[in-house]
Protein backbone atom coordinates (compact mmCIF):
# COMPACT_ATOMS: atom_id res chain seq x y z
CA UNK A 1 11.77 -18.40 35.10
CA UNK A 2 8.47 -17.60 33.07
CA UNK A 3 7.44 -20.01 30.42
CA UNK A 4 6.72 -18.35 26.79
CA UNK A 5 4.00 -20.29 25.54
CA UNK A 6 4.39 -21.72 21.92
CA UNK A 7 3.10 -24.19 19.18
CA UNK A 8 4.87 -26.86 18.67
CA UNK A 9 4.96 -25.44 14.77
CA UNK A 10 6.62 -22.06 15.85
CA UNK A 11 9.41 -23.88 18.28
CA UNK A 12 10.61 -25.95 15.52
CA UNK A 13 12.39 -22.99 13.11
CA UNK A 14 13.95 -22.04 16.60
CA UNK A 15 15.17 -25.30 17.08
CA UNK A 16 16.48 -25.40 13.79
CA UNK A 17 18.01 -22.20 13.46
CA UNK A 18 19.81 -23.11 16.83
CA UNK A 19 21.53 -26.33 15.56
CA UNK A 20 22.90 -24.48 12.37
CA UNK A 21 24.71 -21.90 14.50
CA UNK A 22 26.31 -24.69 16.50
CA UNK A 23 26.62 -27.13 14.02
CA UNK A 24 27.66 -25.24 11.21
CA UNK A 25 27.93 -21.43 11.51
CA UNK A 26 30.18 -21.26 14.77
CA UNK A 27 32.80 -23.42 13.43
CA UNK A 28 32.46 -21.70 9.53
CA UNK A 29 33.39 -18.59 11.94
CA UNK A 30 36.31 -20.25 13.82
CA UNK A 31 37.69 -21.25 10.67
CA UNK A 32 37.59 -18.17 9.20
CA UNK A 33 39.51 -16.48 12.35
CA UNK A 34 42.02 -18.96 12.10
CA UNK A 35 42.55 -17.82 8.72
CA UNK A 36 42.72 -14.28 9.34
CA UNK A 37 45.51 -14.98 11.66
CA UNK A 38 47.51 -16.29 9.49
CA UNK A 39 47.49 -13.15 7.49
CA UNK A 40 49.89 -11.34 9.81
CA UNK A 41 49.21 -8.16 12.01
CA UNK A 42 45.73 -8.31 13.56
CA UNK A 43 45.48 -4.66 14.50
CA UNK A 44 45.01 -4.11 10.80
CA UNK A 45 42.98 -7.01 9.64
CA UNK A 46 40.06 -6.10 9.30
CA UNK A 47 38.77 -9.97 8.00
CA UNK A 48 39.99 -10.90 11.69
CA UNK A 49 37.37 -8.18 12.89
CA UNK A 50 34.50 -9.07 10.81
CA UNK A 51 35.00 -12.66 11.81
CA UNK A 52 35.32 -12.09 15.59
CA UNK A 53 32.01 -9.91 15.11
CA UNK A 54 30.48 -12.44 13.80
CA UNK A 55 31.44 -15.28 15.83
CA UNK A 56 30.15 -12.46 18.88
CA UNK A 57 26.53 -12.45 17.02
CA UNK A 58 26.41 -16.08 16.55
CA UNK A 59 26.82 -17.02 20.30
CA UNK A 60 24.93 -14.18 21.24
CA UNK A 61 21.93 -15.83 19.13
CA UNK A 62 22.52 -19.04 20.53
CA UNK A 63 22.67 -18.19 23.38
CA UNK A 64 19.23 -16.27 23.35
CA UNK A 65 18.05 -19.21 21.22
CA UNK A 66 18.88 -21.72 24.02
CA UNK A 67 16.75 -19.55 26.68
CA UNK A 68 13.87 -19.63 24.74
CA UNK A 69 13.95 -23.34 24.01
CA UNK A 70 14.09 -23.91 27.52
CA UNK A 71 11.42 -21.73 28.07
CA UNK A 72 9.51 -22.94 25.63
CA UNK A 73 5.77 -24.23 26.95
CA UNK A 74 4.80 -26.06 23.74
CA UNK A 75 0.69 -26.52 23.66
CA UNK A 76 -0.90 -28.75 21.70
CA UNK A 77 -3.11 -27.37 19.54
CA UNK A 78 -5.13 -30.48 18.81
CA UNK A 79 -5.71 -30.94 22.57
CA UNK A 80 -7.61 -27.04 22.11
CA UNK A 81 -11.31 -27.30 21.22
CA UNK A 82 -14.35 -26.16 21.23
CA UNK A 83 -15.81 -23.15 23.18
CA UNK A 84 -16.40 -19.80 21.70
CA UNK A 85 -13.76 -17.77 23.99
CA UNK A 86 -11.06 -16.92 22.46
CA UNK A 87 -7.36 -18.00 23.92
CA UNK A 88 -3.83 -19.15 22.63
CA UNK A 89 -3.88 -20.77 19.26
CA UNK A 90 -7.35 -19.97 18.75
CA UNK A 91 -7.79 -18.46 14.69
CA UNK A 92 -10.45 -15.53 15.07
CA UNK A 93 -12.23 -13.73 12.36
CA UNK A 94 -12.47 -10.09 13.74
CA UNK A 95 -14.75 -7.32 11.84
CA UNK A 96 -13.03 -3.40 12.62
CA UNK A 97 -16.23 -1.33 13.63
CA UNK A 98 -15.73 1.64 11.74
CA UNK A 99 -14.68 -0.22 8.03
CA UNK A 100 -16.65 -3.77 8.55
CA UNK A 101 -13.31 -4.98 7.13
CA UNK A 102 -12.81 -8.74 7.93
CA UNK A 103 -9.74 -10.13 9.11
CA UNK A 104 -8.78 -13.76 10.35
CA UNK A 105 -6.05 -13.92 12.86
CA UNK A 106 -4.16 -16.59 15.00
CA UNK A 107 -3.17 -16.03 18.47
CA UNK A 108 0.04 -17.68 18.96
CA UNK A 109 3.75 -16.95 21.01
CA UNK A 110 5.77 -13.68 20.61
CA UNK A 111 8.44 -15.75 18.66
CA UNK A 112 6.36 -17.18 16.75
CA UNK A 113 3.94 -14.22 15.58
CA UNK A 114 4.07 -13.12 11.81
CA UNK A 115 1.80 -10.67 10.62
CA UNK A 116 2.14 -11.74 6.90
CA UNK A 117 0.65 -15.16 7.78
CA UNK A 118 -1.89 -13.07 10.12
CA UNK A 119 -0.46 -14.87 12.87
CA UNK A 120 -0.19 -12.25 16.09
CA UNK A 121 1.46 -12.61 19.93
CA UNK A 122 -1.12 -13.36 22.77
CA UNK A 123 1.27 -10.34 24.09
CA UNK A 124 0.50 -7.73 21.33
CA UNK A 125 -1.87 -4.97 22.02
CA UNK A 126 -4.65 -6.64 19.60
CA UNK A 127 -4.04 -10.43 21.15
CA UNK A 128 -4.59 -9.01 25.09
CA UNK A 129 -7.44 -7.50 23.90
CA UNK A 130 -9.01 -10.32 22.22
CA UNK A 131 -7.98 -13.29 25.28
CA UNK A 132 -11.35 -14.11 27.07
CA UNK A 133 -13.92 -12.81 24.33
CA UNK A 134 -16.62 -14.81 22.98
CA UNK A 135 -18.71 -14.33 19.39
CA UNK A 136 -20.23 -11.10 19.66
CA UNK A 137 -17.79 -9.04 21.66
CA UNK A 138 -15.75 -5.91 20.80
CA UNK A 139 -12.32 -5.75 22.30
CA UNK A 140 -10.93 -2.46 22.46
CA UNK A 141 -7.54 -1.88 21.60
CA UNK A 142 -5.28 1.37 22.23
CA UNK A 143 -3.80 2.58 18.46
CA UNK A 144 -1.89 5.62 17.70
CA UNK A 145 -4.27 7.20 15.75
CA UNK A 146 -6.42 6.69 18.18
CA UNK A 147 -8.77 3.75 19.75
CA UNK A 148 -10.13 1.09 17.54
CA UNK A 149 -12.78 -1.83 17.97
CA UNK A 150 -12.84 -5.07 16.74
CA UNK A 151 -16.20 -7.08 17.19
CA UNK A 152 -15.29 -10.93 17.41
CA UNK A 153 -17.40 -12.84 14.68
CA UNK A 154 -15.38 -16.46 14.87
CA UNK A 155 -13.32 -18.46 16.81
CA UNK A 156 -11.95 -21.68 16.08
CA UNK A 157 -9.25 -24.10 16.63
CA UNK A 158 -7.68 -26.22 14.43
């Protein structure tokens, strides 16, 4: 069983979205079948269908939710320091060679990447390119337009 590697910061929405579907959400769901079957003929009722669809997607998601918890290789960030190569949970400041544009990003776990907060997966394209650089070195990553380089100008840990 392979171990996803994660902050402790990205496993705790998991963790909390998996104890509302259990402690709330499946049994909203039962409820709401048990009321559809009181409404007669369940061929036709289509509030009996919608409820047993959902109450499919919610233990499908907690079920997927549960996997990745126990999969979950929480790493201490604070225990990460130093050094100038870049790995999981560092934040690096990347420059694109063609625009000079500056961007700060943090390499963290596939669940927990969110490009908004310029957070990205040590598994994307960009993140494998970046894992073992140091200050000064242009990873090369495969885009569909097309290749494009990224020279490493920071990398820290918080």
């Amino acid at each position: 069983m392979e171990k996803i590697p994660m902050t402790a910061e990205g496993l705790e929405p998991l963790k909390a979205e998996l104890h509302q579907l259990k402690a709330v959400e499946r049994y909203a769901v039962i409820k709401q079948i048990a009321e559809a079957r009181e409404h007669g003929d369940l061929s036709e009722n289509a509030e009996y269908h919608a409820a047993r669809e959902r109450q499919s997607f919610i233990e499908g998601r907690i079920s997927e939710l549960e996997d990745i918890v126990s999969r979950a290789d929480v790493i201490d960030l604070s225990k990460l320091s130093g050094g100038k190569t870049v790995r999981f949970g560092a934040s690096v400041t990347v420059a694109d060679v063609e625009t000079d544009e500056e961007t700060t990003y943090q390499l963290v776990g596939p669940y927990e990447a969110d490009l908004k907060k310029n957070k990205i997966s040590v598994q994307s394209p960009l993140g494998r390119a970046l894992i073992g650089k140091t200050i000064g070195d242009t990873a090369e990553v495969s885009a569909p337009g097309g290749s494009k380089g990224y020279e490493v100008l920071s990398v820290k840990f918080k």
